[in-house]
PDB file of N, CA and C in Angstrom:
ATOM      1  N   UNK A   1      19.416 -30.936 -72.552  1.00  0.00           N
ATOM      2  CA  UNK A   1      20.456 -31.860 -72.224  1.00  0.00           C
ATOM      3  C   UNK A   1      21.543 -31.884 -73.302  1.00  0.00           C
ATOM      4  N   UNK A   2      21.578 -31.893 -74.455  1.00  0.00           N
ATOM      5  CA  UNK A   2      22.153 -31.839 -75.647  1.00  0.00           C
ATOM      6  C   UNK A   2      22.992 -30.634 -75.637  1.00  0.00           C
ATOM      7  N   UNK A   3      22.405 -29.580 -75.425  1.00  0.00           N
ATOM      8  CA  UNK A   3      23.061 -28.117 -74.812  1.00  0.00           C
ATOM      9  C   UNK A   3      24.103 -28.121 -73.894  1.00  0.00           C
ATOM     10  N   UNK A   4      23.878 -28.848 -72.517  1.00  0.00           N
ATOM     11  CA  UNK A   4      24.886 -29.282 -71.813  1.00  0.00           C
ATOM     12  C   UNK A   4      25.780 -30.185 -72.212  1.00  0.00           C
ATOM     13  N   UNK A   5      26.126 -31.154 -73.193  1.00  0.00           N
ATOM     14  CA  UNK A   5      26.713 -32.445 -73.611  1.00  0.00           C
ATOM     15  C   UNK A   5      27.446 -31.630 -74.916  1.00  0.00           C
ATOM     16  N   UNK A   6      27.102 -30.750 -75.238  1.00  0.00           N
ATOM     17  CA  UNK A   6      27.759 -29.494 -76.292  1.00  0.00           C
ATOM     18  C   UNK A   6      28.446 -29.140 -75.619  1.00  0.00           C
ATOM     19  N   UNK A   7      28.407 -28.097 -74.550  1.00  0.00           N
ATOM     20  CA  UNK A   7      28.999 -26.822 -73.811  1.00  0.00           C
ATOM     21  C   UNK A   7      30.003 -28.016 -73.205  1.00  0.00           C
ATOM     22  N   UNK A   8      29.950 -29.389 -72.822  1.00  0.00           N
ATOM     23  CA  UNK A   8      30.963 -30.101 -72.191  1.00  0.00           C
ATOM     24  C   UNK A   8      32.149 -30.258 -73.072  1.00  0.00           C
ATOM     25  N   UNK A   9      31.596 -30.363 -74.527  1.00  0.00           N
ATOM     26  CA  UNK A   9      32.545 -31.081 -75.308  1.00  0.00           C
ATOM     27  C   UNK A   9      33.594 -29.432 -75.635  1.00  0.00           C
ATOM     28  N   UNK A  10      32.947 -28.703 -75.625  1.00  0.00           N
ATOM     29  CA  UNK A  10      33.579 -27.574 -75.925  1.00  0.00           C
ATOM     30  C   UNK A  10      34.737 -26.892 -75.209  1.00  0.00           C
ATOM     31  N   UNK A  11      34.209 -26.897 -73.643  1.00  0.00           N
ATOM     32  CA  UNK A  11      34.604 -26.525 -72.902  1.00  0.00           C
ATOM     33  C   UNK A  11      35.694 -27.937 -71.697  1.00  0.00           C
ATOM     34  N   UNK A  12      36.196 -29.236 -72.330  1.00  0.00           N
ATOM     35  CA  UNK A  12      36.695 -30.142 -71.650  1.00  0.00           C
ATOM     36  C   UNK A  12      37.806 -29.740 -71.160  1.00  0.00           C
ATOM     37  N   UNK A  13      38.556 -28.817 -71.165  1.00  0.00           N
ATOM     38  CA  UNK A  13      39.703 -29.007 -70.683  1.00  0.00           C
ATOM     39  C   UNK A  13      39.082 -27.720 -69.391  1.00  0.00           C
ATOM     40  N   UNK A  14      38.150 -27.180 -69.344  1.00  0.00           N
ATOM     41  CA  UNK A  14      37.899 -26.241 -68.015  1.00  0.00           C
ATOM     42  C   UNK A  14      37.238 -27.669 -66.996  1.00  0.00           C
ATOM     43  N   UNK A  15      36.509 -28.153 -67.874  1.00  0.00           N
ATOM     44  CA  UNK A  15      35.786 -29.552 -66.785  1.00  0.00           C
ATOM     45  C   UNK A  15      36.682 -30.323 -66.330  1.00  0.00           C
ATOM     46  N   UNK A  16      37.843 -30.606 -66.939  1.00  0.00           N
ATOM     47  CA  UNK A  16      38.934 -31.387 -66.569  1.00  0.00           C
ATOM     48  C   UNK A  16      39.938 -30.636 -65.030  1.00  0.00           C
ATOM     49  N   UNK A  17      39.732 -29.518 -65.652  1.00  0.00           N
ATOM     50  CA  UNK A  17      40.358 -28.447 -64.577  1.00  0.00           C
ATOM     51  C   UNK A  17      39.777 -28.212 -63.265  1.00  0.00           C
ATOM     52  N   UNK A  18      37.832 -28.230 -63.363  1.00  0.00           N
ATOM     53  CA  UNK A  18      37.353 -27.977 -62.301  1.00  0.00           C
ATOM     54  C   UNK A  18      37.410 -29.023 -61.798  1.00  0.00           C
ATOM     55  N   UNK A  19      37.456 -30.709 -62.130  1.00  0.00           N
ATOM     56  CA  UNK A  19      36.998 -31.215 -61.736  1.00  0.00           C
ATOM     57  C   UNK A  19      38.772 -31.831 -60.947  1.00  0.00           C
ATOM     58  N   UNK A  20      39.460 -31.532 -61.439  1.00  0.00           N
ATOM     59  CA  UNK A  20      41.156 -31.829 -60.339  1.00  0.00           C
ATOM     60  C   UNK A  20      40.911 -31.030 -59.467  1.00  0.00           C
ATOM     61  N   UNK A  21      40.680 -29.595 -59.648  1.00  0.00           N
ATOM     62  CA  UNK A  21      40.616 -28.718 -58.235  1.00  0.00           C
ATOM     63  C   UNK A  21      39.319 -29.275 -57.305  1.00  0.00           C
ATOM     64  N   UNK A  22      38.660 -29.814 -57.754  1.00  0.00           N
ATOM     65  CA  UNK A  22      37.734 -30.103 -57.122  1.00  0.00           C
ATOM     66  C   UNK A  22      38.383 -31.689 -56.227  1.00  0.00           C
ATOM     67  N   UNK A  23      39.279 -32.686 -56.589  1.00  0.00           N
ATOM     68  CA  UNK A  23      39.369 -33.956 -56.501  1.00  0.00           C
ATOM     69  C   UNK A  23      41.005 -33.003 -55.033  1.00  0.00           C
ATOM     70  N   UNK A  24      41.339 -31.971 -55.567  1.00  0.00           N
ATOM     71  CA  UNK A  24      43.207 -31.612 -54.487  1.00  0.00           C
ATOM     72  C   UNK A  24      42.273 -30.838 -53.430  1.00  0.00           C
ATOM     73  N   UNK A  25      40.860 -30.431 -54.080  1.00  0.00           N
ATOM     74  CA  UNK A  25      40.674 -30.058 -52.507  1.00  0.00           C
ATOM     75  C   UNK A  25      39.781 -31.064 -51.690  1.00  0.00           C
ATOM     76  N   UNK A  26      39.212 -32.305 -52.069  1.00  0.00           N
ATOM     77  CA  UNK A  26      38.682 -33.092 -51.667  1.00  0.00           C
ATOM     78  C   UNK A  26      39.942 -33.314 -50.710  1.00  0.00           C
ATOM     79  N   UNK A  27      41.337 -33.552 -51.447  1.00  0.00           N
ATOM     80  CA  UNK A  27      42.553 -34.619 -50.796  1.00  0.00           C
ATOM     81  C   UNK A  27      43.431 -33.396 -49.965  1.00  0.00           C
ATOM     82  N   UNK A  28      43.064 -32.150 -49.603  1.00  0.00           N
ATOM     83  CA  UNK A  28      43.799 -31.208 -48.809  1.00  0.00           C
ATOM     84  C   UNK A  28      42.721 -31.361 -47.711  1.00  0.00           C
ATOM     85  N   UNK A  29      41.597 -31.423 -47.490  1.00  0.00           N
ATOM     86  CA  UNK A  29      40.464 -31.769 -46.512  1.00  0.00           C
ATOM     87  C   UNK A  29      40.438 -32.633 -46.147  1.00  0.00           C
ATOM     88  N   UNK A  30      41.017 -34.194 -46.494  1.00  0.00           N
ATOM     89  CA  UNK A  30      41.011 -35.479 -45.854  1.00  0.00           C
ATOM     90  C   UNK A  30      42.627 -35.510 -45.207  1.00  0.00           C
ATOM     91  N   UNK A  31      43.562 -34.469 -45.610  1.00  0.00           N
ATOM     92  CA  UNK A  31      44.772 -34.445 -45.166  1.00  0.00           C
ATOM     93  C   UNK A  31      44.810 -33.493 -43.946  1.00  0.00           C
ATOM     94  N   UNK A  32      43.821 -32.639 -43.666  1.00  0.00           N
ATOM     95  CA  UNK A  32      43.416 -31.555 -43.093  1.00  0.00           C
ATOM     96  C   UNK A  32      43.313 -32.574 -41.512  1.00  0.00           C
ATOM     97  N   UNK A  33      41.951 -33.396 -42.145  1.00  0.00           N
ATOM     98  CA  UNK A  33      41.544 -33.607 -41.098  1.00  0.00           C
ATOM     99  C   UNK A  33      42.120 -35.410 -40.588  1.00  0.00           C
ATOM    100  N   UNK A  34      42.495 -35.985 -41.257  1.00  0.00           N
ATOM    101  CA  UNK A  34      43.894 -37.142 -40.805  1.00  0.00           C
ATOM    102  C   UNK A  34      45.180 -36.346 -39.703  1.00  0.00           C
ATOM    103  N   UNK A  35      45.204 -35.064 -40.043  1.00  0.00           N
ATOM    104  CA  UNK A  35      46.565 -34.700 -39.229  1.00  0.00           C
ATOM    105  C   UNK A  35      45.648 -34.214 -37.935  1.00  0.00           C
ATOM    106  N   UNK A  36      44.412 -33.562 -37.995  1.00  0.00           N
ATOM    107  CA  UNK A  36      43.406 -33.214 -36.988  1.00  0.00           C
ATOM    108  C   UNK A  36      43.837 -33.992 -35.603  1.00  0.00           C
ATOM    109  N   UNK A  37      43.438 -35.685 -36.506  1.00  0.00           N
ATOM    110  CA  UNK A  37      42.758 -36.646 -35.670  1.00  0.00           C
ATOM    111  C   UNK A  37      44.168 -37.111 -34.961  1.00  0.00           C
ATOM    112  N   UNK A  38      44.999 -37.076 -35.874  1.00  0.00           N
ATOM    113  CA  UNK A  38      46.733 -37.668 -35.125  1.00  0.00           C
ATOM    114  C   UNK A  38      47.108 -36.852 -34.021  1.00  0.00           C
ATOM    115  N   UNK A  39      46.614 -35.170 -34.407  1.00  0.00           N
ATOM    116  CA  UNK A  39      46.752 -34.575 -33.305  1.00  0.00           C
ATOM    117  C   UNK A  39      46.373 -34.803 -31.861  1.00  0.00           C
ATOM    118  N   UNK A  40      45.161 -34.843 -32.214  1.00  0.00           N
ATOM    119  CA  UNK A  40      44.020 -34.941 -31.095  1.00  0.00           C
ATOM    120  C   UNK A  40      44.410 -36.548 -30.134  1.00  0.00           C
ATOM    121  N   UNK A  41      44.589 -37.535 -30.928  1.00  0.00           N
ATOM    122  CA  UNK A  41      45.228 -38.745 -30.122  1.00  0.00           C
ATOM    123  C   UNK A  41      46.101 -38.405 -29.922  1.00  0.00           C
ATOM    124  N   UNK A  42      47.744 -37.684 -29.948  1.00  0.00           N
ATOM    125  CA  UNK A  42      48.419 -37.608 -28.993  1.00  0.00           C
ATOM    126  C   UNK A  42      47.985 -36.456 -28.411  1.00  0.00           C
ATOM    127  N   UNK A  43      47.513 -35.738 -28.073  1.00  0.00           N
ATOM    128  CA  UNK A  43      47.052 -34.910 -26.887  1.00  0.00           C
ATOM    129  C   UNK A  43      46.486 -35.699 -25.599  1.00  0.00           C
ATOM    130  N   UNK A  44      45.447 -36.511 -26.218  1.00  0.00           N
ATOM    131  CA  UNK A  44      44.905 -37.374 -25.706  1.00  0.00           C
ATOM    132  C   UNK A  44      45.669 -38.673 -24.771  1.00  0.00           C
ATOM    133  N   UNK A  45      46.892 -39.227 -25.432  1.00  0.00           N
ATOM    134  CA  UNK A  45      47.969 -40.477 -24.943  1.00  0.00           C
ATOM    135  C   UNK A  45      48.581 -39.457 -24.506  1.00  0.00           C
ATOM    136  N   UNK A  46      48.927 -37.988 -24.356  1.00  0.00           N
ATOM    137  CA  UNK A  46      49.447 -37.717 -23.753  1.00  0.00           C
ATOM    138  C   UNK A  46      49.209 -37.282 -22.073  1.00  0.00           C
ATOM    139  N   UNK A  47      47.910 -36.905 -22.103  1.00  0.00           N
ATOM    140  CA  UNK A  47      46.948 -36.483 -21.027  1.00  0.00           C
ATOM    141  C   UNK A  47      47.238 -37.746 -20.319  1.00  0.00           C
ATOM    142  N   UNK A  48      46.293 -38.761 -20.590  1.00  0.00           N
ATOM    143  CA  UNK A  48      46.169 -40.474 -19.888  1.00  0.00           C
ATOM    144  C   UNK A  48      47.598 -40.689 -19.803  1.00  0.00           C
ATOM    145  N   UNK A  49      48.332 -41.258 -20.363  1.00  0.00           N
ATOM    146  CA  UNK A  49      49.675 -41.760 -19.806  1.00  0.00           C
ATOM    147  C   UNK A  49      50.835 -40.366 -19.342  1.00  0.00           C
ATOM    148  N   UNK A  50      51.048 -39.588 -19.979  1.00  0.00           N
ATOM    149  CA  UNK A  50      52.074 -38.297 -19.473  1.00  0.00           C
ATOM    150  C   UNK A  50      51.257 -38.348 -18.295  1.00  0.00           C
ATOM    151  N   UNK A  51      50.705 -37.690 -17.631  1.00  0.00           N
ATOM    152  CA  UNK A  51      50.402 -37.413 -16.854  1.00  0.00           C
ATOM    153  C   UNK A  51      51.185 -38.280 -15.309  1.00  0.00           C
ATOM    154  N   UNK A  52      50.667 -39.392 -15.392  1.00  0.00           N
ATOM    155  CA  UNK A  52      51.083 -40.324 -14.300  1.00  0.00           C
ATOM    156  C   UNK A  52      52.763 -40.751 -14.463  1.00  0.00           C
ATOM    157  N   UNK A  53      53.585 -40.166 -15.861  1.00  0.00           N
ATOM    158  CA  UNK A  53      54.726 -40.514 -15.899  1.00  0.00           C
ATOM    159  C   UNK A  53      55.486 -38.844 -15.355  1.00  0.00           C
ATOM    160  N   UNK A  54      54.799 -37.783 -15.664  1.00  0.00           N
ATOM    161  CA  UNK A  54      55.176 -36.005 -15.499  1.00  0.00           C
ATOM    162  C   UNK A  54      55.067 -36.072 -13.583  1.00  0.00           C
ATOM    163  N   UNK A  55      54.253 -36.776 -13.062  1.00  0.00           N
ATOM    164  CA  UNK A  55      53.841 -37.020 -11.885  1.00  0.00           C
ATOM    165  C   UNK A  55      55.354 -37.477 -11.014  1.00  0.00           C
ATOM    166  N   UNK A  56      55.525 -38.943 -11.713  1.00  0.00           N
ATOM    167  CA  UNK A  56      56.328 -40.013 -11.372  1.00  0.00           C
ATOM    168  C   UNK A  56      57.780 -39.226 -11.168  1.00  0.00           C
ATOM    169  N   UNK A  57      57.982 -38.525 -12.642  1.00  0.00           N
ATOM    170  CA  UNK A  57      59.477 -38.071 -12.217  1.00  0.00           C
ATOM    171  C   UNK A  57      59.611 -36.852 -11.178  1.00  0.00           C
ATOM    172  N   UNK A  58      58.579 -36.388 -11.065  1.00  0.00           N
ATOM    173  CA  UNK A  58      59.047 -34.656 -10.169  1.00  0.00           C
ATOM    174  C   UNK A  58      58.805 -35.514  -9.335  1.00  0.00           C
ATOM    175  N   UNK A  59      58.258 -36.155  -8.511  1.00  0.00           N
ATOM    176  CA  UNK A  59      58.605 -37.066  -7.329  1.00  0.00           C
ATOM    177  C   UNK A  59      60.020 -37.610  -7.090  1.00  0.00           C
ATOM    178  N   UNK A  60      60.502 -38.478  -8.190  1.00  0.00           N
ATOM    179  CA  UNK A  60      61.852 -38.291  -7.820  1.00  0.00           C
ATOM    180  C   UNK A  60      62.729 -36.917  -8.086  1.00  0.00           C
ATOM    181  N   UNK A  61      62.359 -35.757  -8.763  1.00  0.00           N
ATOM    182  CA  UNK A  61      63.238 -34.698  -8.462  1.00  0.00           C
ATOM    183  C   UNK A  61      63.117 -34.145  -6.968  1.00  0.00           C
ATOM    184  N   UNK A  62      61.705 -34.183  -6.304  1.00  0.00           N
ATOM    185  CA  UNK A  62      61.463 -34.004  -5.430  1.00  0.00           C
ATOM    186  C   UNK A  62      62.307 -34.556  -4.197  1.00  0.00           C
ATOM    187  N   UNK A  63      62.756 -35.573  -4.142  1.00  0.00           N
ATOM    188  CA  UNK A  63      63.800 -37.160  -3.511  1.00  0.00           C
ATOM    189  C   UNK A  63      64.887 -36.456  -3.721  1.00  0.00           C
ATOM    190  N   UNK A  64      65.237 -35.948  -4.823  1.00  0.00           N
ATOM    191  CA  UNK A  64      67.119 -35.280  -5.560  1.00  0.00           C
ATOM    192  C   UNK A  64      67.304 -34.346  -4.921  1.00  0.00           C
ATOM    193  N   UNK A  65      65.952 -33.434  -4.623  1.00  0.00           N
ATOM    194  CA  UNK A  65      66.195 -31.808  -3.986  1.00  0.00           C
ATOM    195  C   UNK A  65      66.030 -31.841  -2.923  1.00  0.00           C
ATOM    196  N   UNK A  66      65.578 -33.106  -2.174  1.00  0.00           N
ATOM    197  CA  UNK A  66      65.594 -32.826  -0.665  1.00  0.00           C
ATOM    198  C   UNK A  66      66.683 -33.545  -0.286  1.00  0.00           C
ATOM    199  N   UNK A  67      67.444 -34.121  -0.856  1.00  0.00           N
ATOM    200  CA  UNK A  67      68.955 -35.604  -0.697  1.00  0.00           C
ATOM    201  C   UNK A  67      69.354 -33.754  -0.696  1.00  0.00           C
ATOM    202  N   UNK A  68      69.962 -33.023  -1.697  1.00  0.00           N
ATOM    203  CA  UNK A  68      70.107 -31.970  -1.915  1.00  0.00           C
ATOM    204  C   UNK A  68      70.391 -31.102  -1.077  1.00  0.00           C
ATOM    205  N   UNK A  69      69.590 -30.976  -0.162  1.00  0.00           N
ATOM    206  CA  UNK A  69      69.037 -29.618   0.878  1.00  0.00           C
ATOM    207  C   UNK A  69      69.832 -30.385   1.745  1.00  0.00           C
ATOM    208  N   UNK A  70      69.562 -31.656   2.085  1.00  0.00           N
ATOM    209  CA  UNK A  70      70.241 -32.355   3.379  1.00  0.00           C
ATOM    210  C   UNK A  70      71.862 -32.205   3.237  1.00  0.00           C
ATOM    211  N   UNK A  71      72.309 -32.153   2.101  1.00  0.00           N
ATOM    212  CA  UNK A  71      73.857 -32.692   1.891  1.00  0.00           C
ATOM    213  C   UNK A  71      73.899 -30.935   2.386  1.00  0.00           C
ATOM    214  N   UNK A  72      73.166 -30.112   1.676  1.00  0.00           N
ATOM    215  CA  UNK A  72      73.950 -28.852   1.973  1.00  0.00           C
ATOM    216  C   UNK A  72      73.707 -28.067   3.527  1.00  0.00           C
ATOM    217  N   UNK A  73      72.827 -28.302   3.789  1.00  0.00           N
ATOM    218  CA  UNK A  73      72.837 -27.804   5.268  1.00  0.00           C
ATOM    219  C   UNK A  73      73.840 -28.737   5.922  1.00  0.00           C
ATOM    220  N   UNK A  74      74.003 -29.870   6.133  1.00  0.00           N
ATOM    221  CA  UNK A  74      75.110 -30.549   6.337  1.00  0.00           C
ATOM    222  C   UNK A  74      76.336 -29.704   6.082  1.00  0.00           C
ATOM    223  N   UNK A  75      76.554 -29.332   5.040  1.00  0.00           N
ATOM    224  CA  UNK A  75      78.364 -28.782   4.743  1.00  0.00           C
ATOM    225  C   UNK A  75      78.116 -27.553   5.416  1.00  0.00           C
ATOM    226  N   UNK A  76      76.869 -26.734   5.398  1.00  0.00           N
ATOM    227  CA  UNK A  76      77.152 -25.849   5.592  1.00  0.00           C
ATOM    228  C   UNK A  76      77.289 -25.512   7.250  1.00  0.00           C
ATOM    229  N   UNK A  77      76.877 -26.355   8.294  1.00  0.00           N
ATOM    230  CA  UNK A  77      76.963 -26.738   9.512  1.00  0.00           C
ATOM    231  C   UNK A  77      78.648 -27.188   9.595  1.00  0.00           C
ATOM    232  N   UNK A  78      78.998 -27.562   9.161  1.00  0.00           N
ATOM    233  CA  UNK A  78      80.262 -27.981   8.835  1.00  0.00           C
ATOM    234  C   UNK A  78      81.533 -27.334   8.318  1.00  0.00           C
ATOM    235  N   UNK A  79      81.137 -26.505   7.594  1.00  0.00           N
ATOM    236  CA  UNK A  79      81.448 -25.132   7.446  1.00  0.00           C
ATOM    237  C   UNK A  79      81.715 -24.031   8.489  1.00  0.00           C
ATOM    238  N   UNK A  80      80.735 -23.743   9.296  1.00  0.00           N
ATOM    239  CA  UNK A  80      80.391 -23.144  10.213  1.00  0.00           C
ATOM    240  C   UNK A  80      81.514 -23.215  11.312  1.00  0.00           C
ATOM    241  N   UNK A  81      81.558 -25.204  11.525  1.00  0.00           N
ATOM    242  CA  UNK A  81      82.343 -25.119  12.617  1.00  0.00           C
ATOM    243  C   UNK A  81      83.659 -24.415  12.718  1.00  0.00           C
ATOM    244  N   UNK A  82      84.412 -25.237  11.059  1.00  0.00           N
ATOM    245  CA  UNK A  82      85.543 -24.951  10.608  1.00  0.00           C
ATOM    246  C   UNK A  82      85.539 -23.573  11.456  1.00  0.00           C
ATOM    247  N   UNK A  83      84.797 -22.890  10.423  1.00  0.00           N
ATOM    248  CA  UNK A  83      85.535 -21.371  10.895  1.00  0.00           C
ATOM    249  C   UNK A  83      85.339 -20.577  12.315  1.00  0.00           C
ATOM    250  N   UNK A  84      84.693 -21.482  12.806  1.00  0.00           N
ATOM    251  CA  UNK A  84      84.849 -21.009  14.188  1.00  0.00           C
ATOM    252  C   UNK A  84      85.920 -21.601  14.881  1.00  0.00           C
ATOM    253  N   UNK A  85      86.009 -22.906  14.439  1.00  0.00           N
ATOM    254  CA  UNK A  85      87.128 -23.147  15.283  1.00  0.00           C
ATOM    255  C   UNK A  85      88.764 -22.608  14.923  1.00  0.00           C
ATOM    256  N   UNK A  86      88.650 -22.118  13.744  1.00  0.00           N
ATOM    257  CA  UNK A  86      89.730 -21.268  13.407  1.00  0.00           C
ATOM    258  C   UNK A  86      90.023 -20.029  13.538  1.00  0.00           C
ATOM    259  N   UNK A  87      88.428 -19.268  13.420  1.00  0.00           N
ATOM    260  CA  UNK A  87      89.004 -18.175  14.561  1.00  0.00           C
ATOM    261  C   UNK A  87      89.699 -18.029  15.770  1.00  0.00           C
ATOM    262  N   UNK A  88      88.538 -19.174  16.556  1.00  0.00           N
ATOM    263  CA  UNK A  88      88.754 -19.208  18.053  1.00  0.00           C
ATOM    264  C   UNK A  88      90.239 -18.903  18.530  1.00  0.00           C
ATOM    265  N   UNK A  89      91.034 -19.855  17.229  1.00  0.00           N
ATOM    266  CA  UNK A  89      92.482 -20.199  17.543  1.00  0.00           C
ATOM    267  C   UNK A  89      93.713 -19.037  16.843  1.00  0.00           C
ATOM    268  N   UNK A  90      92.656 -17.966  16.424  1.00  0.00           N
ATOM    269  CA  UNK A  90      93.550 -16.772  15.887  1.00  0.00           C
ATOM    270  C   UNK A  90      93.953 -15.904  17.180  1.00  0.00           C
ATOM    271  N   UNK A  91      95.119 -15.598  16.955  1.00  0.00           N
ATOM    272  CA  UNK A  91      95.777 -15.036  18.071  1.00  0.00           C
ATOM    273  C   UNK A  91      95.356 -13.898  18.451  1.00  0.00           C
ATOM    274  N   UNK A  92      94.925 -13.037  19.204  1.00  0.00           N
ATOM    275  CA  UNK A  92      94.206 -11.667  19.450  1.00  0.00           C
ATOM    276  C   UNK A  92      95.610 -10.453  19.806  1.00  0.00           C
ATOM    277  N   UNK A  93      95.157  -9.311  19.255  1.00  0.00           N
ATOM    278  CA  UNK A  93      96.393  -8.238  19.047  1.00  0.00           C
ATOM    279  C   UNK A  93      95.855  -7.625  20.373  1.00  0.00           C
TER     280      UNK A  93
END
């Protein structure tokens, strides 16, 4: 024991050394796994709530693109007539 309590006094500034690398990697492993866990809950709040809100809006895009489809088959019926009725009324050679 005396041997070891020697080799400490001798060697303090390597014990001082192992023992910080030893304390930044304790605190890079609790930082490791704190960002883990932050991750993992928003994955998680995102699953449970995104979900029913990712749902909610393509339903109304769904509402936008069919308002959409209606307005344009509309013009384009409308369209249609136009130019028929402007042919109709082109004079023939």
């Amino acid at each position: 024991m005396t041997e070891v309590k020697s080799w400490v006094k001798e060697n303090s500034t390597l014990v001082y050394f192992l023992l910080a690398q030893f304390v930044a990697l304790g605190a890079a492993g609790a930082s490791i796994l704190a960002y883990m866990v932050k991750l993992e809950t928003r994955v998680h709040t995102m699953e449970t709530r995104g979900a029913a809100y990712t749902v909610s809006r393509m339903d109304e895009m769904k509402l936008s693109i069919a308002k959409l489809e209606q307005e344009i088959n509309k013009n384009d019926d409308s369209i249609r007539r136009i130019v028929e009725i402007m042919t109709r009324e082109l004079p023939r050679k």
